[in-house]
C-alpha atoms as a PDB file:
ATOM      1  CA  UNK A   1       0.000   0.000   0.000  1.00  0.00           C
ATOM      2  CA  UNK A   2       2.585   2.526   1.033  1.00  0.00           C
ATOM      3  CA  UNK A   3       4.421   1.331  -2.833  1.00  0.00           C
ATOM      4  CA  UNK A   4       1.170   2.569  -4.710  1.00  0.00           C
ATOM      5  CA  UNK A   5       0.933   5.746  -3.022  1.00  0.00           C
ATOM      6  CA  UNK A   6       4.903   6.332  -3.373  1.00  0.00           C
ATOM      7  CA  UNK A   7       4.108   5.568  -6.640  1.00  0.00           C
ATOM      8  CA  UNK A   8       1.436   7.767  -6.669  1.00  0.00           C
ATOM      9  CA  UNK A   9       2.995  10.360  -5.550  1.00  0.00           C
ATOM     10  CA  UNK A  10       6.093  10.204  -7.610  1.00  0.00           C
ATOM     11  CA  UNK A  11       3.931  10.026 -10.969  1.00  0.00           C
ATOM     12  CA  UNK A  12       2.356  12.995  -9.586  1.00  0.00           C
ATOM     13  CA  UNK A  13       5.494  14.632  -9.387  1.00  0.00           C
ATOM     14  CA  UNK A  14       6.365  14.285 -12.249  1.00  0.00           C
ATOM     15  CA  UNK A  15       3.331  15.218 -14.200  1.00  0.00           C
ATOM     16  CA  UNK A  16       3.581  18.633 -12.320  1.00  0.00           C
ATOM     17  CA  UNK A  17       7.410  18.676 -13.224  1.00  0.00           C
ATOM     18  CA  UNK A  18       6.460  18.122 -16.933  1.00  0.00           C
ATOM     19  CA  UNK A  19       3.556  20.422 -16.898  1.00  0.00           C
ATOM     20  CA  UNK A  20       6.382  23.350 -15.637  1.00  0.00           C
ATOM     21  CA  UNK A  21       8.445  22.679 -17.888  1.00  0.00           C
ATOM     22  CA  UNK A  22       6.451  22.302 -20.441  1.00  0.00           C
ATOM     23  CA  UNK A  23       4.991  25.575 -19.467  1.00  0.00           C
ATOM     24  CA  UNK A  24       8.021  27.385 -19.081  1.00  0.00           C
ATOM     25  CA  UNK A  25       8.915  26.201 -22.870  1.00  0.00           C
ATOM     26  CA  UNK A  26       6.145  27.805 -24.183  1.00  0.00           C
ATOM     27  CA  UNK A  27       6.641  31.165 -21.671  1.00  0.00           C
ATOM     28  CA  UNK A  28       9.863  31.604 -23.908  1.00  0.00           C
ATOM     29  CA  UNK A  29       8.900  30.601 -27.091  1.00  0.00           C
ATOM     30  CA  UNK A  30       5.552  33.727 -26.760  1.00  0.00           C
ATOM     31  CA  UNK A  31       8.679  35.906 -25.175  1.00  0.00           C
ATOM     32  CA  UNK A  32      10.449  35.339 -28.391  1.00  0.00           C
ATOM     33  CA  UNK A  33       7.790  35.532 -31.034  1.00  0.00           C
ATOM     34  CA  UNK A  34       6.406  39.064 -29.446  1.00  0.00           C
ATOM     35  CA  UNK A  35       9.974  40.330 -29.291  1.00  0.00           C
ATOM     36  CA  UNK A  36       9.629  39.863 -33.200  1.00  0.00           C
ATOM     37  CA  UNK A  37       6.158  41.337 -33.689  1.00  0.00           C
ATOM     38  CA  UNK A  38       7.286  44.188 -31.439  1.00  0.00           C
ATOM     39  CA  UNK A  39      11.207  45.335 -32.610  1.00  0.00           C
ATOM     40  CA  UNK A  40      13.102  44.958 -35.960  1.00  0.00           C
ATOM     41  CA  UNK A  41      16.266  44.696 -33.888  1.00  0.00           C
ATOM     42  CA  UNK A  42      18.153  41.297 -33.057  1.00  0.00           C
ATOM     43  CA  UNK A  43      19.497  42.078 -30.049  1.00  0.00           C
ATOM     44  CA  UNK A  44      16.243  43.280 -28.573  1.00  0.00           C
ATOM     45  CA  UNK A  45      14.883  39.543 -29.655  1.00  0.00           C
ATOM     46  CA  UNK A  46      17.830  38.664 -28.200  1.00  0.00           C
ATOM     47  CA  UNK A  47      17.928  39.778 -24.890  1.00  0.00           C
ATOM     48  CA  UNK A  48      14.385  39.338 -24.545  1.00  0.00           C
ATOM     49  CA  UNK A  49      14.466  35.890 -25.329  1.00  0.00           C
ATOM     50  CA  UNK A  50      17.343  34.922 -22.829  1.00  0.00           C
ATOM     51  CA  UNK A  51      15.266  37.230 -20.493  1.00  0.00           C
ATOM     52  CA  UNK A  52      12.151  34.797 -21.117  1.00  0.00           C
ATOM     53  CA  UNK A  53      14.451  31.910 -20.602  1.00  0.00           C
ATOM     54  CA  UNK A  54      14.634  33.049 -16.873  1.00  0.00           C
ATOM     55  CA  UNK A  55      11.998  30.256 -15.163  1.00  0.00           C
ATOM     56  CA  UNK A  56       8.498  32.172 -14.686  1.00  0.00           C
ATOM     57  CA  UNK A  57       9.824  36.081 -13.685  1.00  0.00           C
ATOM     58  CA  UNK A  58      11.632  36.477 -16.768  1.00  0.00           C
ATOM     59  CA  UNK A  59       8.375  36.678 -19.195  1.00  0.00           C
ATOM     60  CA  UNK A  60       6.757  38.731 -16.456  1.00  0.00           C
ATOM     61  CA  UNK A  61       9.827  40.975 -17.032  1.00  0.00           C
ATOM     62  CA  UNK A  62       9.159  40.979 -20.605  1.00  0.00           C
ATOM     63  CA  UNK A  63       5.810  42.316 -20.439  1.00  0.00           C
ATOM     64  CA  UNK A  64       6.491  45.303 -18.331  1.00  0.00           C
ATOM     65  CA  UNK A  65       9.341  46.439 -20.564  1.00  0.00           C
ATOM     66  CA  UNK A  66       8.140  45.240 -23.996  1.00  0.00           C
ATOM     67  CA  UNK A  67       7.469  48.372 -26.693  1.00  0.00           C
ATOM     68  CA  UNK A  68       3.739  49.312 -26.287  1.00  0.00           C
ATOM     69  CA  UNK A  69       2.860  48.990 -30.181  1.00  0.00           C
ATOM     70  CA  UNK A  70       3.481  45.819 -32.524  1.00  0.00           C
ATOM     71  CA  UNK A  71       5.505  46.748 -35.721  1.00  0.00           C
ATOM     72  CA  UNK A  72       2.278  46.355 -37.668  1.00  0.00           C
ATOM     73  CA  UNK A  73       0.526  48.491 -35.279  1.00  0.00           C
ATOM     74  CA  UNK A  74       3.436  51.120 -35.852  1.00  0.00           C
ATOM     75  CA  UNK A  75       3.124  51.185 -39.316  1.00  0.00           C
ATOM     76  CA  UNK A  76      -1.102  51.384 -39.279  1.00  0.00           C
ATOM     77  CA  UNK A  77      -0.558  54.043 -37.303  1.00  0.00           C
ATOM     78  CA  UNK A  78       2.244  56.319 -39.199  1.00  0.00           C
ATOM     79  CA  UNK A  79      -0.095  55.701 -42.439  1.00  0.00           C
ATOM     80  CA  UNK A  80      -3.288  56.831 -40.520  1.00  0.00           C
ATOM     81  CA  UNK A  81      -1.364  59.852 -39.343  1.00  0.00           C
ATOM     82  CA  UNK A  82      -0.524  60.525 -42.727  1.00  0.00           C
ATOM     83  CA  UNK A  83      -3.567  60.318 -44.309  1.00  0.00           C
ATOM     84  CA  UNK A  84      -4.832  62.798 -41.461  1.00  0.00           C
ATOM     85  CA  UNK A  85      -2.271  65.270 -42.803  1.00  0.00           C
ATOM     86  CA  UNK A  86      -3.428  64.780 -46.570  1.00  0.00           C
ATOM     87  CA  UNK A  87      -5.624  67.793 -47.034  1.00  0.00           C
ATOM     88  CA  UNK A  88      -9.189  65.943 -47.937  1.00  0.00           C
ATOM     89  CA  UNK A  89     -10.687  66.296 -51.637  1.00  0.00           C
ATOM     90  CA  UNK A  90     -13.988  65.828 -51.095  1.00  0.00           C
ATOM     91  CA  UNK A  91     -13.907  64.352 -54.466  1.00  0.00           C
ATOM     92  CA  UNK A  92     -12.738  67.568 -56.437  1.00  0.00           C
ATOM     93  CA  UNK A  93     -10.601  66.622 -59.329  1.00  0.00           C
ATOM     94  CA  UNK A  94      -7.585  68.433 -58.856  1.00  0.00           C
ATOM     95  CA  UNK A  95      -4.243  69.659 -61.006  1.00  0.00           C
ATOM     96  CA  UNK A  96      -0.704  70.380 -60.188  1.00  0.00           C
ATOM     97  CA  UNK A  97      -0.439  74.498 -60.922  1.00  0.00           C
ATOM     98  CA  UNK A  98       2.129  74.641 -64.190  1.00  0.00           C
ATOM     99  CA  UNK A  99       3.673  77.622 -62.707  1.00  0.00           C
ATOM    100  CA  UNK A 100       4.086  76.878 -58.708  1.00  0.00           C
ATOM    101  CA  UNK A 101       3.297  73.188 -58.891  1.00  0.00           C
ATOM    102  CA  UNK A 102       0.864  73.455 -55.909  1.00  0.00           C
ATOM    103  CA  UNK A 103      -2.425  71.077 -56.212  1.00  0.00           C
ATOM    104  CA  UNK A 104      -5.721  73.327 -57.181  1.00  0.00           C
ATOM    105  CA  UNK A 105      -9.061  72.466 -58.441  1.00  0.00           C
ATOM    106  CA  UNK A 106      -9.290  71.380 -62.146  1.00  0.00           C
ATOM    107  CA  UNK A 107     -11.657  74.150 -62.900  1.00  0.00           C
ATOM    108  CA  UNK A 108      -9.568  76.912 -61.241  1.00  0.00           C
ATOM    109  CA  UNK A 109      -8.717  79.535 -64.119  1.00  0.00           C
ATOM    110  CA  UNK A 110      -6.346  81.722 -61.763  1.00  0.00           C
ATOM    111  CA  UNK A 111      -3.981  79.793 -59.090  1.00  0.00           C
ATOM    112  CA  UNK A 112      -4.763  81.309 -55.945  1.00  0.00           C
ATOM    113  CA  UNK A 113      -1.304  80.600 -54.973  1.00  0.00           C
ATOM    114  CA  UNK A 114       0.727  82.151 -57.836  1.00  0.00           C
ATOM    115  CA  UNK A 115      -1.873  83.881 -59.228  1.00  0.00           C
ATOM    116  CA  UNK A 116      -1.281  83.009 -62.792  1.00  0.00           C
ATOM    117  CA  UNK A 117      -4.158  83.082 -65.064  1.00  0.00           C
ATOM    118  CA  UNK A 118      -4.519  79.662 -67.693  1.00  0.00           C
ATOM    119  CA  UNK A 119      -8.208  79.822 -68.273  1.00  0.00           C
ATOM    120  CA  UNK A 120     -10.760  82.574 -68.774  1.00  0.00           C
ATOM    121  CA  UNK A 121     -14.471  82.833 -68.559  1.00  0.00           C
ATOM    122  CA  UNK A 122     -16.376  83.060 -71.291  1.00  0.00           C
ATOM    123  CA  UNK A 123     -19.272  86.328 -71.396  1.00  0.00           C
ATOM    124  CA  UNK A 124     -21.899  83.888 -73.112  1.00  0.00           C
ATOM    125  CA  UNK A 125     -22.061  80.986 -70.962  1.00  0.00           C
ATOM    126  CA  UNK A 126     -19.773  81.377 -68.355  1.00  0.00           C
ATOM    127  CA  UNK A 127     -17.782  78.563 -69.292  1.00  0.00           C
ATOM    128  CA  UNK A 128     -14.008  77.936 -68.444  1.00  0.00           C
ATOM    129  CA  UNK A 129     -12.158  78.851 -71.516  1.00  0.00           C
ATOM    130  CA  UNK A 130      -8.413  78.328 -72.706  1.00  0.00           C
ATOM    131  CA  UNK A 131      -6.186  81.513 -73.153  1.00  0.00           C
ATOM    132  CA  UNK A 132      -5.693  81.083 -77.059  1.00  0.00           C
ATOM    133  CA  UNK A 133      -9.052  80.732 -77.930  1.00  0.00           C
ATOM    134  CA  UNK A 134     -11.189  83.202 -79.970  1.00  0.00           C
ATOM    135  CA  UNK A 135     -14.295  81.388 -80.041  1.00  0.00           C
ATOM    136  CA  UNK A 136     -16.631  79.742 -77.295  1.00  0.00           C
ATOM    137  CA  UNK A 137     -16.535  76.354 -78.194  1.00  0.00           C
ATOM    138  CA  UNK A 138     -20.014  75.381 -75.930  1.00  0.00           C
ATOM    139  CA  UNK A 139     -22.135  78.495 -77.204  1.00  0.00           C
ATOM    140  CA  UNK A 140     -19.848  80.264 -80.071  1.00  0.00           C
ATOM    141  CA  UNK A 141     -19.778  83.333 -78.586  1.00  0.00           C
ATOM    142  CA  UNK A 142     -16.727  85.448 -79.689  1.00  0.00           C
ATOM    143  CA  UNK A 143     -14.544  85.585 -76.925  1.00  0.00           C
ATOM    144  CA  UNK A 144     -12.555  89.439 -76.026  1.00  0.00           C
ATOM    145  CA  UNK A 145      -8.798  89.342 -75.319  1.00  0.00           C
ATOM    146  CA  UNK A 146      -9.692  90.711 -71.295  1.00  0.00           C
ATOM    147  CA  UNK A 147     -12.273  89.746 -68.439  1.00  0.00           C
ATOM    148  CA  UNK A 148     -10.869  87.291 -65.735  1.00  0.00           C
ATOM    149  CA  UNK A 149     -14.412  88.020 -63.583  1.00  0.00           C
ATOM    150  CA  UNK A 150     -17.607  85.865 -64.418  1.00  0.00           C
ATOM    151  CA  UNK A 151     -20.418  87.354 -66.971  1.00  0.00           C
ATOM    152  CA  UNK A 152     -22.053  90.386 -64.732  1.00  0.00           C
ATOM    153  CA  UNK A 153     -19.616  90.969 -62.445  1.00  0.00           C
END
C-alpha cells in the first residue's frame, strides 16, 4: 500500500514537473515571437528571449518592458497619421499648378497661390475657356482678349 501511493505520488510529481516545464517552454517561445512582432532589432529579440528563458519572472519581465505597439501596429498608425495630414478632396478633381506646382481644383482659371491666369471665362455661358481661344466652343460666342471676372460681375 505505502508502494502505490509512493508511486502515486512520484507520478504525480512528475506530471507537475512536466507540466512546468512544459509551461516554461512555451513562456519563452511567446517571449520570443512578441519580441519579433514588437522590434526589428536582433538584439532586442535577443535579450528578450534569454530574459524569457529566466523560469516564470523572466516573461513577467518581458511584459512590463516590452514596446507598447506591434511593428504592424506602428506602421497602421504612421499611415493613418498621414492620411490625417493629406488635405481631404472631397472628391474635387484636382491639377498640379504649371507655374508653382501646388495642387488646385481642375476648374480653377487663376492659381490662388501664384496667381497666374490659364483659363478665362467666357461672357456667353460662363464657361471655363483656354487663353488662345477666340471662339466659345459650348455656345460660339466670340470671346474678347480681357475679363478674368464671371459674366455680370
Amino acid at each position: 500500500m505505502i508502494a502505490d501511493t509512493a508511486s502515486i505520488l512520484l507520478a504525480g510529481i512528475v506530471a507537475v514537473v512536466i507540466y512546468l516545464i512544459v509551461l516554461w517552454a512555451a513562456l519563452a517561445y511567446y517571449v520570443w515571437r512578441d519580441a519579433r512582432r514588437r522590434s526589428a532589432s536582433q538584439i532586442f529579440v535577443a535579450l528578450a528571449t534569454l530574459l524569457g528563458l529566466f523560469p516564470f519572472l523572466g516573461p513577467l519581465v518581458y511584459l512590463v518592458l516590452r514596446p507598447p505597439r506591434t511593428l504592424e501596429e506602428q506602421r497602421a498608425q504612421a499611415l493613418e497619421e498621414q492620411a490625417l495630414m493629406e488635405p481631404s478632396l472631397d472628391g474635387q478633381l484636382v491639377r498640379p499648378c504649371p507655374s508653382c506646382g501646388r495642387e488646385i481644383e481642375q476648374e480653377f482659371i487663376v492659381c490662388p497661390y501664384c496667381r497666374t491666369q490659364f483659363a478665362r471665362r467666357c461672357a456667353g455661358c460662363d464657361r471655363s475657356l483656354r487663353l488662345g481661344w477666340s471662339v466659345c466652343p459650348y455656345c460660339a460666342a466670340e470671346v474678347g482678349a480681357h475679363s478674368l471676372s464671371r459674366a455680370g460681375h
